[in-house]
C-alpha atoms as a PDB file:
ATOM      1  CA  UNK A   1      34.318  70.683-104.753  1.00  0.00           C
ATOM      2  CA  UNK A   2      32.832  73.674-106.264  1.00  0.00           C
ATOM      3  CA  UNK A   3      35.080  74.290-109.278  1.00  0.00           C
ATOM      4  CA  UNK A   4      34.489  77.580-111.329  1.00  0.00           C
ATOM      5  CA  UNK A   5      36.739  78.365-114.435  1.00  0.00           C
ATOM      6  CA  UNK A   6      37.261  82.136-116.316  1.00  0.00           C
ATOM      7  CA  UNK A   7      39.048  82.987-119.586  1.00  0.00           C
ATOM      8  CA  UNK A   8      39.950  86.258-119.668  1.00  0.00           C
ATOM      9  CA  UNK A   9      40.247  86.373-123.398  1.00  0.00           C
ATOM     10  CA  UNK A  10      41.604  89.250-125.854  1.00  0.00           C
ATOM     11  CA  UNK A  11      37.530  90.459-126.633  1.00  0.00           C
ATOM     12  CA  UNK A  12      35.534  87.930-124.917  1.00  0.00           C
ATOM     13  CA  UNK A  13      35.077  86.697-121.087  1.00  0.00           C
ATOM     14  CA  UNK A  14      33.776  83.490-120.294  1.00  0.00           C
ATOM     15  CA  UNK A  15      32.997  81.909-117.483  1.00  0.00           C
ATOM     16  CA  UNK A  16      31.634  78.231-116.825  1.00  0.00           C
ATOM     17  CA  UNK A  17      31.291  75.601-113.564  1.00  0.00           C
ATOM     18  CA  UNK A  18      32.537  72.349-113.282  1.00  0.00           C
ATOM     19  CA  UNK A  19      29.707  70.174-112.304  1.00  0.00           C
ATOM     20  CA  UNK A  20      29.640  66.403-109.787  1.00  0.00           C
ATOM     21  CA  UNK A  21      29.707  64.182-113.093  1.00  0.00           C
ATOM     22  CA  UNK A  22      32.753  66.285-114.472  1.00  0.00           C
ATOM     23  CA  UNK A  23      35.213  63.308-114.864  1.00  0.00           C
ATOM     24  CA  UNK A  24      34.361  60.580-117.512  1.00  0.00           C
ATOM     25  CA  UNK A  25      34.771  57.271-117.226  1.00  0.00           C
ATOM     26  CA  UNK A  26      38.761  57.407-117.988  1.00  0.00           C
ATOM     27  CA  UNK A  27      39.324  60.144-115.964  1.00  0.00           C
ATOM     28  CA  UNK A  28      40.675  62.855-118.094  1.00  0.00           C
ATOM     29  CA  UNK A  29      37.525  64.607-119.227  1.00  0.00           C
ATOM     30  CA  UNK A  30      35.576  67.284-117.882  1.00  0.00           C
ATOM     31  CA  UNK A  31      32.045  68.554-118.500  1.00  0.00           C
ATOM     32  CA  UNK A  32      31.616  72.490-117.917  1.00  0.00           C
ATOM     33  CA  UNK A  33      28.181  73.621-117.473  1.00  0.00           C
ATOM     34  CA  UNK A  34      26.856  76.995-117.757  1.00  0.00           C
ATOM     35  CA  UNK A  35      29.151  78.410-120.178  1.00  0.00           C
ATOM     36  CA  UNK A  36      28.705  82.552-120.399  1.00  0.00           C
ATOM     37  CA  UNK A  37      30.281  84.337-122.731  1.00  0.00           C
ATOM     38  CA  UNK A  38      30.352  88.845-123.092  1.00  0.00           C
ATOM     39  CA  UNK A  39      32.059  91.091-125.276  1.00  0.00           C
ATOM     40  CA  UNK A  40      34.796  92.859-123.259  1.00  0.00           C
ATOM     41  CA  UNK A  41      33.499  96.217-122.890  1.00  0.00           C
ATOM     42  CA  UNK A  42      35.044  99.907-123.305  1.00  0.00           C
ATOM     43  CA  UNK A  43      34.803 100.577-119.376  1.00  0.00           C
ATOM     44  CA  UNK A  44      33.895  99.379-116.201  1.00  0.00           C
ATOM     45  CA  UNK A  45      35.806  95.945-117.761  1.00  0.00           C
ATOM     46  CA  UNK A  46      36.070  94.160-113.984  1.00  0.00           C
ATOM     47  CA  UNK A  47      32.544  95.348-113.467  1.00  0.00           C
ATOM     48  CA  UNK A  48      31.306  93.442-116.459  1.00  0.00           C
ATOM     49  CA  UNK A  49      33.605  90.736-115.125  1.00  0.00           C
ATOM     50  CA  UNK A  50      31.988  90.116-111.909  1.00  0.00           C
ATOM     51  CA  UNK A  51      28.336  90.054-113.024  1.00  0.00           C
ATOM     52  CA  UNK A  52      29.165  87.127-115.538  1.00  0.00           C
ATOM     53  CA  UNK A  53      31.107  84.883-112.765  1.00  0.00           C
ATOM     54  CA  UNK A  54      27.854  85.834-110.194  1.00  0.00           C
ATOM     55  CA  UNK A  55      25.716  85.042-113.123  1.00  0.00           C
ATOM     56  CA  UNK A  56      27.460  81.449-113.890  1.00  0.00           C
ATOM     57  CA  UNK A  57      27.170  80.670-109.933  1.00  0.00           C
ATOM     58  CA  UNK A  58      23.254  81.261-109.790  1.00  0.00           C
ATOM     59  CA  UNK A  59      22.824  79.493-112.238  1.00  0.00           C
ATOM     60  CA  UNK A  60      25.115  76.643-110.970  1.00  0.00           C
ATOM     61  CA  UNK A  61      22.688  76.787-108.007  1.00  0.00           C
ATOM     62  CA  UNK A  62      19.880  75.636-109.295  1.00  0.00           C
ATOM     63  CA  UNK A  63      21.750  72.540-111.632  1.00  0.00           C
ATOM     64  CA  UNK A  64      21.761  69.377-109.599  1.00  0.00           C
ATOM     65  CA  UNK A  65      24.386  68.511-111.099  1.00  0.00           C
ATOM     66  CA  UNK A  66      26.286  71.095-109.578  1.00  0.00           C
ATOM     67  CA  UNK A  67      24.996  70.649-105.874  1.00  0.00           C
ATOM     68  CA  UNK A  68      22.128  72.703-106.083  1.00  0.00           C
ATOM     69  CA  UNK A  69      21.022  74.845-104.437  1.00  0.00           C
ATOM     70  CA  UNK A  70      23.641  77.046-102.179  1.00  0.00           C
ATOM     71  CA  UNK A  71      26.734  75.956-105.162  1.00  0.00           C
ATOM     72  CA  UNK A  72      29.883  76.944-103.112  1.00  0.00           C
ATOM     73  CA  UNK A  73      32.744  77.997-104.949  1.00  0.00           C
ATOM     74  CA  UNK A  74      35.680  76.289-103.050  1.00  0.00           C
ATOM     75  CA  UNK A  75      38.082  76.752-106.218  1.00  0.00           C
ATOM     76  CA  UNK A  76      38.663  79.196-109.468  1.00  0.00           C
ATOM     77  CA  UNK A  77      41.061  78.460-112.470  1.00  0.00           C
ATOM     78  CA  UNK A  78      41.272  82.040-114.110  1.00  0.00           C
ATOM     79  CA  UNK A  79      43.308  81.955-117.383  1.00  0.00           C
ATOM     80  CA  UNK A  80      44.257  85.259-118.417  1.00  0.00           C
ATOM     81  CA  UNK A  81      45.532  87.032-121.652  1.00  0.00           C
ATOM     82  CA  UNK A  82      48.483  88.245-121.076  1.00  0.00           C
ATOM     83  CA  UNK A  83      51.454  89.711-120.088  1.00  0.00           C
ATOM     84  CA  UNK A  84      50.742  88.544-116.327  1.00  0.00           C
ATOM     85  CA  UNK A  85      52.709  88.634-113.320  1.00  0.00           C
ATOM     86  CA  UNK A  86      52.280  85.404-111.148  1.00  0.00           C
ATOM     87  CA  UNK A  87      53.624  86.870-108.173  1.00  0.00           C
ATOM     88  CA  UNK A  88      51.379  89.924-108.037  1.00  0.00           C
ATOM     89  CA  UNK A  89      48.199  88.165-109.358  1.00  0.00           C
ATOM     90  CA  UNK A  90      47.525  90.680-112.202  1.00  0.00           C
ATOM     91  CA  UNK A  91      47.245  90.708-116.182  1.00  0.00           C
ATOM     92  CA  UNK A  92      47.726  93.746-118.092  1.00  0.00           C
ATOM     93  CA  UNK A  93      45.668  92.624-121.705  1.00  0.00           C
ATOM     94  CA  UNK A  94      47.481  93.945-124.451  1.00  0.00           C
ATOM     95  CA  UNK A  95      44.031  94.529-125.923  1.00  0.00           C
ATOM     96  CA  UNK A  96      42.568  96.106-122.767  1.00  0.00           C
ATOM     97  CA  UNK A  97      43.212  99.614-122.565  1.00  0.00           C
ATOM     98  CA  UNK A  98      41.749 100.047-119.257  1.00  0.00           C
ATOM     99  CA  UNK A  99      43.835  96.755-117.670  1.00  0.00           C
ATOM    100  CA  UNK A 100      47.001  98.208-119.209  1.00  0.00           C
ATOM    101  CA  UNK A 101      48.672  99.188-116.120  1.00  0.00           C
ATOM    102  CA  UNK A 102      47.759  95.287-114.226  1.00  0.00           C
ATOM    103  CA  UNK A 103      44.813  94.312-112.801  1.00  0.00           C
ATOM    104  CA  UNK A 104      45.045  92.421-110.028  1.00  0.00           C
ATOM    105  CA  UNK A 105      42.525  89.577-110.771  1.00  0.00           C
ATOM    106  CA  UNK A 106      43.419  87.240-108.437  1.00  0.00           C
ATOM    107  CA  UNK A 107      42.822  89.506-105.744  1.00  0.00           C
ATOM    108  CA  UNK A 108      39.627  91.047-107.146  1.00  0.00           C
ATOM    109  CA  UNK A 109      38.035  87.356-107.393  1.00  0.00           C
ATOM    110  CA  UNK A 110      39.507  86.531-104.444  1.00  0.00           C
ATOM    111  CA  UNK A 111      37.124  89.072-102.668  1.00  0.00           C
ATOM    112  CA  UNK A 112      34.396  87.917-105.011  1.00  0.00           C
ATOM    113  CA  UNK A 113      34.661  84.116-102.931  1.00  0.00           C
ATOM    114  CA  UNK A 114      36.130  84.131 -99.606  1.00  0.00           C
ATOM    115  CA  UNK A 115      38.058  81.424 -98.952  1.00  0.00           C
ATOM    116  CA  UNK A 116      38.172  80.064-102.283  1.00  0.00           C
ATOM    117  CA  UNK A 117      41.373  78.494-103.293  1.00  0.00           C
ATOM    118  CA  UNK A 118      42.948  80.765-106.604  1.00  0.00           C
ATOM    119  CA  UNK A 119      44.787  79.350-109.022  1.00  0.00           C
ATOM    120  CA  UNK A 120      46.361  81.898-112.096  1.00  0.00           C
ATOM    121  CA  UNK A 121      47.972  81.143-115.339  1.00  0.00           C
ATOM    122  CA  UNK A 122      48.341  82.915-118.989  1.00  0.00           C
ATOM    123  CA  UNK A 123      45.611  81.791-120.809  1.00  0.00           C
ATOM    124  CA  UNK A 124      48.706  80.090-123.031  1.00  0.00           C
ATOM    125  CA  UNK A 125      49.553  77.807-120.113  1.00  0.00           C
ATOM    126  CA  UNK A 126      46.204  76.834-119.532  1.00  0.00           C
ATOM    127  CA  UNK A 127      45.401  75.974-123.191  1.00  0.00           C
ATOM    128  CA  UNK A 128      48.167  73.663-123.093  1.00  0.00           C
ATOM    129  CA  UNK A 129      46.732  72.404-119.830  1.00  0.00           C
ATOM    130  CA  UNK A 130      43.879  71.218-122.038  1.00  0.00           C
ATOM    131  CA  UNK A 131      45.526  69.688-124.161  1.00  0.00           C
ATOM    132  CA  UNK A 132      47.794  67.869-122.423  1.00  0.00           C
ATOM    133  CA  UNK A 133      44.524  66.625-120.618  1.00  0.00           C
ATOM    134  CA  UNK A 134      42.259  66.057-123.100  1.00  0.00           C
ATOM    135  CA  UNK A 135      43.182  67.022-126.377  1.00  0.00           C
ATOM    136  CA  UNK A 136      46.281  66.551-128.714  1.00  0.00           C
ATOM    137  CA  UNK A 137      49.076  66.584-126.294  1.00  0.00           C
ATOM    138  CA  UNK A 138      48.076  63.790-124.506  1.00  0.00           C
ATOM    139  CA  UNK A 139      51.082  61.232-124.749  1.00  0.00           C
ATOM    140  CA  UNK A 140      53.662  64.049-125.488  1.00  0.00           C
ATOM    141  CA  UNK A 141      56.832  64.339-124.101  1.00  0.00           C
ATOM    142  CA  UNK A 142      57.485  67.893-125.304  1.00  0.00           C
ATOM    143  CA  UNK A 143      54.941  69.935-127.449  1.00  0.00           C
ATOM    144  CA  UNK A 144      53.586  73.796-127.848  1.00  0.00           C
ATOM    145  CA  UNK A 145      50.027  74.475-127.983  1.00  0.00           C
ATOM    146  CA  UNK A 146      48.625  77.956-129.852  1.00  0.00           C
ATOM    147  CA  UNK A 147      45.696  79.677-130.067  1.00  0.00           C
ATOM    148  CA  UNK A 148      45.021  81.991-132.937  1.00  0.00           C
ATOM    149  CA  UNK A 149      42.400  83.970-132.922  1.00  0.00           C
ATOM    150  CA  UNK A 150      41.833  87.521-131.690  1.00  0.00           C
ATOM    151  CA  UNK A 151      45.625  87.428-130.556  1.00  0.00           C
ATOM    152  CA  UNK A 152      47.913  85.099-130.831  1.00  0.00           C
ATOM    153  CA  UNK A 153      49.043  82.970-127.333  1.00  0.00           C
ATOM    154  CA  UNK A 154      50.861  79.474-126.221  1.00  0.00           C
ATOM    155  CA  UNK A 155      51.666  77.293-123.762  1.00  0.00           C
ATOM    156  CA  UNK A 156      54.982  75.229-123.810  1.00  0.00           C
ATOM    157  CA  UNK A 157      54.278  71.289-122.285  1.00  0.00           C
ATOM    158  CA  UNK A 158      58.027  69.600-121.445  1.00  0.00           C
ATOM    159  CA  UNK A 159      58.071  65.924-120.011  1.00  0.00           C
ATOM    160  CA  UNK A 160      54.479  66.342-119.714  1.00  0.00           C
ATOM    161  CA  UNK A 161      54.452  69.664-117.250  1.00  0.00           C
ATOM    162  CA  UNK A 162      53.235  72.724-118.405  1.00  0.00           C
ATOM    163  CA  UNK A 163      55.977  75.195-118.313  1.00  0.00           C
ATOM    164  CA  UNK A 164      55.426  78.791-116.759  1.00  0.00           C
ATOM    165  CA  UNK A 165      58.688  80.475-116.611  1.00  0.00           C
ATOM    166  CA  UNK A 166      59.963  83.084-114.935  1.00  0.00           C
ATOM    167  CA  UNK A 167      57.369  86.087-114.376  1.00  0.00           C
ATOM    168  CA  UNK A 168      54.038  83.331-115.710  1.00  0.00           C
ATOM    169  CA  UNK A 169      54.588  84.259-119.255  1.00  0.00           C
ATOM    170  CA  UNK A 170      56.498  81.180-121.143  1.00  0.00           C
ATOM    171  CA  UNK A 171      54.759  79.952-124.366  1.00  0.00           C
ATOM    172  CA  UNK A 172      53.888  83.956-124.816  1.00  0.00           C
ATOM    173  CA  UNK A 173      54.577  82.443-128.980  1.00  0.00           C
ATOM    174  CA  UNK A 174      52.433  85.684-130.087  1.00  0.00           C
ATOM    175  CA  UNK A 175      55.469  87.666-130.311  1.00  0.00           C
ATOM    176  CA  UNK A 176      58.147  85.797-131.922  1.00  0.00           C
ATOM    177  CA  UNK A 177      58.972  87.680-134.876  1.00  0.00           C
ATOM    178  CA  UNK A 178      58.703  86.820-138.348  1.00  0.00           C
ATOM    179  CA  UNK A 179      60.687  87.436-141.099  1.00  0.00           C
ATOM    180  CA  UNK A 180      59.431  90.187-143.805  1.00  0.00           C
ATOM    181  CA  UNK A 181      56.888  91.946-141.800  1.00  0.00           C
ATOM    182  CA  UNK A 182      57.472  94.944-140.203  1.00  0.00           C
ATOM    183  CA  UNK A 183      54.110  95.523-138.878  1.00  0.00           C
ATOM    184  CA  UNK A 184      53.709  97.541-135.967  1.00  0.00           C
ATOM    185  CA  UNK A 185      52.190  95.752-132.271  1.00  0.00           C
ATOM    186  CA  UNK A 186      50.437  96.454-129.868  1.00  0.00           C
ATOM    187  CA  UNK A 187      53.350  95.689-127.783  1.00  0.00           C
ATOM    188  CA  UNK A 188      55.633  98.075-129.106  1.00  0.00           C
ATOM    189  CA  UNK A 189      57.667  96.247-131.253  1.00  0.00           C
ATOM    190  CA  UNK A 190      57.437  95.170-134.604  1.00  0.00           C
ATOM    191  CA  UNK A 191      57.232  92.410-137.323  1.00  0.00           C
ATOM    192  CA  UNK A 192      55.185  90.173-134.468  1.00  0.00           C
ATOM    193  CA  UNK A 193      53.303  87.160-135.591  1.00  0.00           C
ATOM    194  CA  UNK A 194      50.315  88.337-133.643  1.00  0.00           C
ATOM    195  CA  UNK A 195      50.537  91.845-135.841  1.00  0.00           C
ATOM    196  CA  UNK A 196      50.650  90.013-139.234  1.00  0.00           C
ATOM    197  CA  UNK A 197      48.195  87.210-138.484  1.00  0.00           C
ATOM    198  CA  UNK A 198      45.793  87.208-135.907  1.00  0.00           C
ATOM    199  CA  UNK A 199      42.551  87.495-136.871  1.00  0.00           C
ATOM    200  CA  UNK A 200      41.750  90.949-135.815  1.00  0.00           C
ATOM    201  CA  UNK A 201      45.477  91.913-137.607  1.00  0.00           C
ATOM    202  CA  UNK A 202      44.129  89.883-140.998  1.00  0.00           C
ATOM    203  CA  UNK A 203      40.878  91.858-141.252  1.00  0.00           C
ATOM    204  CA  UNK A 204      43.021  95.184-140.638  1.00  0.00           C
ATOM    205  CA  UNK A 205      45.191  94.120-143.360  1.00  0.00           C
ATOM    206  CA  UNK A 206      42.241  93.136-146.059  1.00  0.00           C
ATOM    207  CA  UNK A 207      40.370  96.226-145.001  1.00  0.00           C
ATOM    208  CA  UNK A 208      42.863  98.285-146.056  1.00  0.00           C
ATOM    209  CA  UNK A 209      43.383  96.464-149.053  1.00  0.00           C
ATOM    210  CA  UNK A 210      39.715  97.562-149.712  1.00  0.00           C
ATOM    211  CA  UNK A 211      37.872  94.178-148.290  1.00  0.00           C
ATOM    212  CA  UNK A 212      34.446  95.078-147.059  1.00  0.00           C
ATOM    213  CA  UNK A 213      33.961  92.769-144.560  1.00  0.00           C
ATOM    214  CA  UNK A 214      34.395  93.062-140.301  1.00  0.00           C
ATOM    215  CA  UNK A 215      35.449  90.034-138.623  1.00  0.00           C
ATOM    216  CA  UNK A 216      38.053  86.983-139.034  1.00  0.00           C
ATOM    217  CA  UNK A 217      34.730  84.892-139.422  1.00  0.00           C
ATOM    218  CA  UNK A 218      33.758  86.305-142.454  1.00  0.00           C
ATOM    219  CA  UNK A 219      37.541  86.977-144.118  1.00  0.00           C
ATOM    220  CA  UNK A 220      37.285  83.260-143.411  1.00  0.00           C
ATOM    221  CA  UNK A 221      34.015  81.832-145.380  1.00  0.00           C
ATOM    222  CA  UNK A 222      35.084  84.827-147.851  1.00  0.00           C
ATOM    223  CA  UNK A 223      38.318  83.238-148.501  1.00  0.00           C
ATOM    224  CA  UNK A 224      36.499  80.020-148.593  1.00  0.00           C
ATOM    225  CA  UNK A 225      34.151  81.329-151.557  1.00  0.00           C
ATOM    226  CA  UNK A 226      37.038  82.333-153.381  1.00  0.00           C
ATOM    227  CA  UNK A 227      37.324  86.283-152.832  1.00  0.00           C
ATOM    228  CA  UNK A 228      41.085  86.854-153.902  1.00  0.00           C
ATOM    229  CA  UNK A 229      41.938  89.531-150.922  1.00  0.00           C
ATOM    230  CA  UNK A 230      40.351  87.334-148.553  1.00  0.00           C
ATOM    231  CA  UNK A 231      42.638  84.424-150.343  1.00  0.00           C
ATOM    232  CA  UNK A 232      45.630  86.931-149.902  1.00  0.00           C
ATOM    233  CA  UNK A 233      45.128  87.771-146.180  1.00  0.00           C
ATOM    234  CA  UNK A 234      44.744  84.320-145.389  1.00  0.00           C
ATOM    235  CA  UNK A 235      47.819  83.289-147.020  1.00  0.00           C
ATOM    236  CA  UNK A 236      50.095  86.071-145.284  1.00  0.00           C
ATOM    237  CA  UNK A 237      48.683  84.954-142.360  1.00  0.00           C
ATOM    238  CA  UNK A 238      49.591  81.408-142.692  1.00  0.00           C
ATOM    239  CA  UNK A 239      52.657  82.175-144.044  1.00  0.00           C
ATOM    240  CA  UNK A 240      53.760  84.196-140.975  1.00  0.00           C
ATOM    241  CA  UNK A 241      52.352  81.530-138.819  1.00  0.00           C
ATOM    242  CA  UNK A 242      54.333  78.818-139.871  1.00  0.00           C
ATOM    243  CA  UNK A 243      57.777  81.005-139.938  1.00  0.00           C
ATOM    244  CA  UNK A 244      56.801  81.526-136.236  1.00  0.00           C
ATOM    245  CA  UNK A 245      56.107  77.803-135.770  1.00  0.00           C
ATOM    246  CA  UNK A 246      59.034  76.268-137.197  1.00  0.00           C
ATOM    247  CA  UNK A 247      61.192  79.377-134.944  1.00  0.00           C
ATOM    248  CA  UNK A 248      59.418  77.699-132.000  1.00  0.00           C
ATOM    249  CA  UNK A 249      59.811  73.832-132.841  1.00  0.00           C
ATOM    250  CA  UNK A 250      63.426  74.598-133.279  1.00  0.00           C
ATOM    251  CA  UNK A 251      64.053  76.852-130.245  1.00  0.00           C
ATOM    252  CA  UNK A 252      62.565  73.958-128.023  1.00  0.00           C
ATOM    253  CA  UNK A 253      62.884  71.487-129.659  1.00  0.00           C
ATOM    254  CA  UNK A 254      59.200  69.708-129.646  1.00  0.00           C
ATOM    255  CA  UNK A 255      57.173  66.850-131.194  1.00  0.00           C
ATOM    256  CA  UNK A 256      54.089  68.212-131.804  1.00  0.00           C
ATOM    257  CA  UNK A 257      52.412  71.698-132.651  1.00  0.00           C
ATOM    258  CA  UNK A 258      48.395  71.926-131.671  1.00  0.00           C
ATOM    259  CA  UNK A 259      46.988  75.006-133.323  1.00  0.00           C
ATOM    260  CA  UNK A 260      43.224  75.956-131.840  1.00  0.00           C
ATOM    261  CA  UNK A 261      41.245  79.799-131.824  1.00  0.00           C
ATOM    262  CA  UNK A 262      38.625  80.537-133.909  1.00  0.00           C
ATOM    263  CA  UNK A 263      40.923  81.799-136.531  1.00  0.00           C
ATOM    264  CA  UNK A 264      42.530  78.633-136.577  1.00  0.00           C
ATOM    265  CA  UNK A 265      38.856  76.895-137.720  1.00  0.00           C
ATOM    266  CA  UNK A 266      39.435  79.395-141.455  1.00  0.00           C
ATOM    267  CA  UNK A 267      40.243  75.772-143.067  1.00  0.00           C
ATOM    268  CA  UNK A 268      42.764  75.188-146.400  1.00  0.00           C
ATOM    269  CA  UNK A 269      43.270  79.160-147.300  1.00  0.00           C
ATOM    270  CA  UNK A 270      45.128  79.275-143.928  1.00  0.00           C
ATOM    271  CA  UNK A 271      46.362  75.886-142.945  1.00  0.00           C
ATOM    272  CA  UNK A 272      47.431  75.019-146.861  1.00  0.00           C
ATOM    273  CA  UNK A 273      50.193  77.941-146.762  1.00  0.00           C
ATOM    274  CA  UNK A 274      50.728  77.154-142.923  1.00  0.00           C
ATOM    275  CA  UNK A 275      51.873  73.822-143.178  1.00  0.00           C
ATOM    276  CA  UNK A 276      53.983  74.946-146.641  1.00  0.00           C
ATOM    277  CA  UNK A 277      56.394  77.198-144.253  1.00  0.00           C
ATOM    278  CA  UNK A 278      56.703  74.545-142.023  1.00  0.00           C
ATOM    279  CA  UNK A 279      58.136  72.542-144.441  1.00  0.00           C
ATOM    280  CA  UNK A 280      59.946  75.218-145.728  1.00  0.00           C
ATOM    281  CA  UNK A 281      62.069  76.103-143.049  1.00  0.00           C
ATOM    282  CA  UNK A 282      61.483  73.599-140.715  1.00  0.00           C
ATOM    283  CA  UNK A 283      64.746  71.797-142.070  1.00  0.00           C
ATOM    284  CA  UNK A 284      66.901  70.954-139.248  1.00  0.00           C
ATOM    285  CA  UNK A 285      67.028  66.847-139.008  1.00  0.00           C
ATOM    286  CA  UNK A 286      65.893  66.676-135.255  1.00  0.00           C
ATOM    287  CA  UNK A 287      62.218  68.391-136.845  1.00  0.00           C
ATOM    288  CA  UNK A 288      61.904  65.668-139.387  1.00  0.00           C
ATOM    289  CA  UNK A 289      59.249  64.067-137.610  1.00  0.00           C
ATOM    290  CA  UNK A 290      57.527  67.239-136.184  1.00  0.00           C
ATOM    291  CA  UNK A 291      53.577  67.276-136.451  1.00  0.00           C
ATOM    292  CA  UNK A 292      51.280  70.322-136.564  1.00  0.00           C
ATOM    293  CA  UNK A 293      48.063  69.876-136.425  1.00  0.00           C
ATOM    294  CA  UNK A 294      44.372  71.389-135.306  1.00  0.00           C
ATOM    295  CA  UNK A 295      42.932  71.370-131.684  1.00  0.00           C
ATOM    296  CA  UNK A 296      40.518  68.602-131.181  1.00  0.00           C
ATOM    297  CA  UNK A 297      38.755  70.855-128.702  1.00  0.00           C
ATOM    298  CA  UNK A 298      36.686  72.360-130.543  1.00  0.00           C
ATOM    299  CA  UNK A 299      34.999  74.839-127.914  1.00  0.00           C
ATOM    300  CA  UNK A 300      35.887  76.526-124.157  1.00  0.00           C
ATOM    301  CA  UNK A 301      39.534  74.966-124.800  1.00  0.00           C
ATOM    302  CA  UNK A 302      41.114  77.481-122.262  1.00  0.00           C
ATOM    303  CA  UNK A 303      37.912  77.204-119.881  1.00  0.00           C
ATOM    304  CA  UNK A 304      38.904  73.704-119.772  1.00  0.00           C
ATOM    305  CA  UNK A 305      42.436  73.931-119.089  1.00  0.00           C
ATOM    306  CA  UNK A 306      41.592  76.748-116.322  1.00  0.00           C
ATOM    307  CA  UNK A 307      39.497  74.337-114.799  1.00  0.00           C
ATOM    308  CA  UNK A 308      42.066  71.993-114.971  1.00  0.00           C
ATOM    309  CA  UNK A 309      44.129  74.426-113.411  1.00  0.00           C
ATOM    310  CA  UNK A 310      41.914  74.566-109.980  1.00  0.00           C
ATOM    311  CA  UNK A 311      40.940  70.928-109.846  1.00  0.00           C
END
């Protein structure tokens, strides 16, 4: 079974393959092979889109480990940023201008590989998929898995399912709204957690608080050396993230809390003030025993739970 996996991220693609050996030994790993990554471009986005997932089969091709030569693609996983629509097969990227409208993906790769089996999620749902799999959901009855990086995503596990909801969009955590802020977002609302403390809404903030730097990266190993507006943007970005947290934990009523995304690797100046809203106002008695934590998987977390997805 030819298993090929794409995150359609908020800046990034990335593609991989599943290879033959992809199962361990207890039977919930997976191995991906060939993992491409691009910068979303300005246009031509599905162009760019379809050379990377031809470029990750070739190369699959010529892996033995992967069949060889003549790879056949008999199933994609494609987790998407969202909003998506299920039904229709298309994903309408906040952060992708040219998508805004909906792109219908699953239609546009289904042309790509004829007669390949499709399978669609928010990139939210598969995360969780991950981590139910592999990572720290395992065992859990009812949990919520987030990614923070660019934007801010999540996918709701209950009795061990991954919920989708209604339209594909449950776990869509990004935009709960926190107390204090009323930053403007991308989705035309205000006061989201995404807007106050993603990474790309943290560097906004410290830039205009005259911060030099350019990405979440660096606003991270500059917090880390001490820089106090680094230190500050950090902070309001924990702080929002655990108001938004303990909203979720309460609304459904969960276990555990696995936070993964690049931002999420910033260390102590964002987890310290994190986990101090948590305990701040998560208060209600059936949250006593809630745990928040950091994803395990440490790389291609949503690749993983798209291939999960198809297989």
């Amino acid at each position: 079974m030819g298993v090929l996996a794409l995150d359609i991220g908020a800046s990034k693609f990335a593609a991989a393959v599943v290879g033959a050996d992809a199962v361990r030994a207890d039977g919930i790993g997976m191995q991906l092979r060939h993992i491409t990554r691009i910068d979303v471009p300005a246009g031509e986005v599905w162009a760019a889109c379809r050379s990377l997932l031809t470029r990750v089969v070739e190369l699959a091709g010529s892996d033995d480990a992967c069949g060889g030569a003549g790879f056949e693609v008999t199933a994609v996983g494609i987790a998407a940023a969202g909003p998506v629509d299920r039904d229709s097969g298309s994903t309408a990227p906040l952060n992708i201008p040219e998508w805004s409208a909906g792109f219908p993906v699953v239609d546009a790769v289904g042309e790509l590989f004829p007669g390949a089996e499709i399978h669609f999620a928010i990139d939210g749902a598969a995360l969780a998929a991950a981590e139910l799999r592999v990572g720290g959901l395992r065992g859990v009855r009812q949990g919520l898995a987030m990614t923070v990086s660019s934007g801010i995503g999540g996918g709701i596990v209950s009795e061990g399912r991954v919920l989708l909801g209604r339209t594909g969009n449950a776990g869509h955590v990004g935009h709960i709204v926190v107390p204090g802020w009323d930053v403007p977002c991308a989705c035309g609302g205000t006061g989201c957690v995404e807007a106050v403390a993603s990474g790309m809404s943290s560097v906004r903030w410290a830039r205009e608080q005259g911060w030099a730097g350019a990405t979440g990266a660096e606003l991270a190993r500059a917090a880390n050396s001490g820089d106090r507006t680094a230190l500050a943007a950090l902070a309001r970005a924990g702080t929002a993230l655990g108001q938004a947290v303990s909203a979720a934990a309460a609304t459904l009523d969960i276990d555990r809390v696995v936070i993964g995304g690049g931002f999420a690797e910033s260390g102590a100046p964002l987890w310290d003030p994190l986990l101090a809203a948590v305990h701040r106002h998560a208060r209600l008695g059936f949250l006593r025993d809630l745990q928040v934590e950091k994803s395990s998987i440490t790389e291609g977390a949503t690749l993983v739970g798209a291939a999960a997805l198809a297989r």
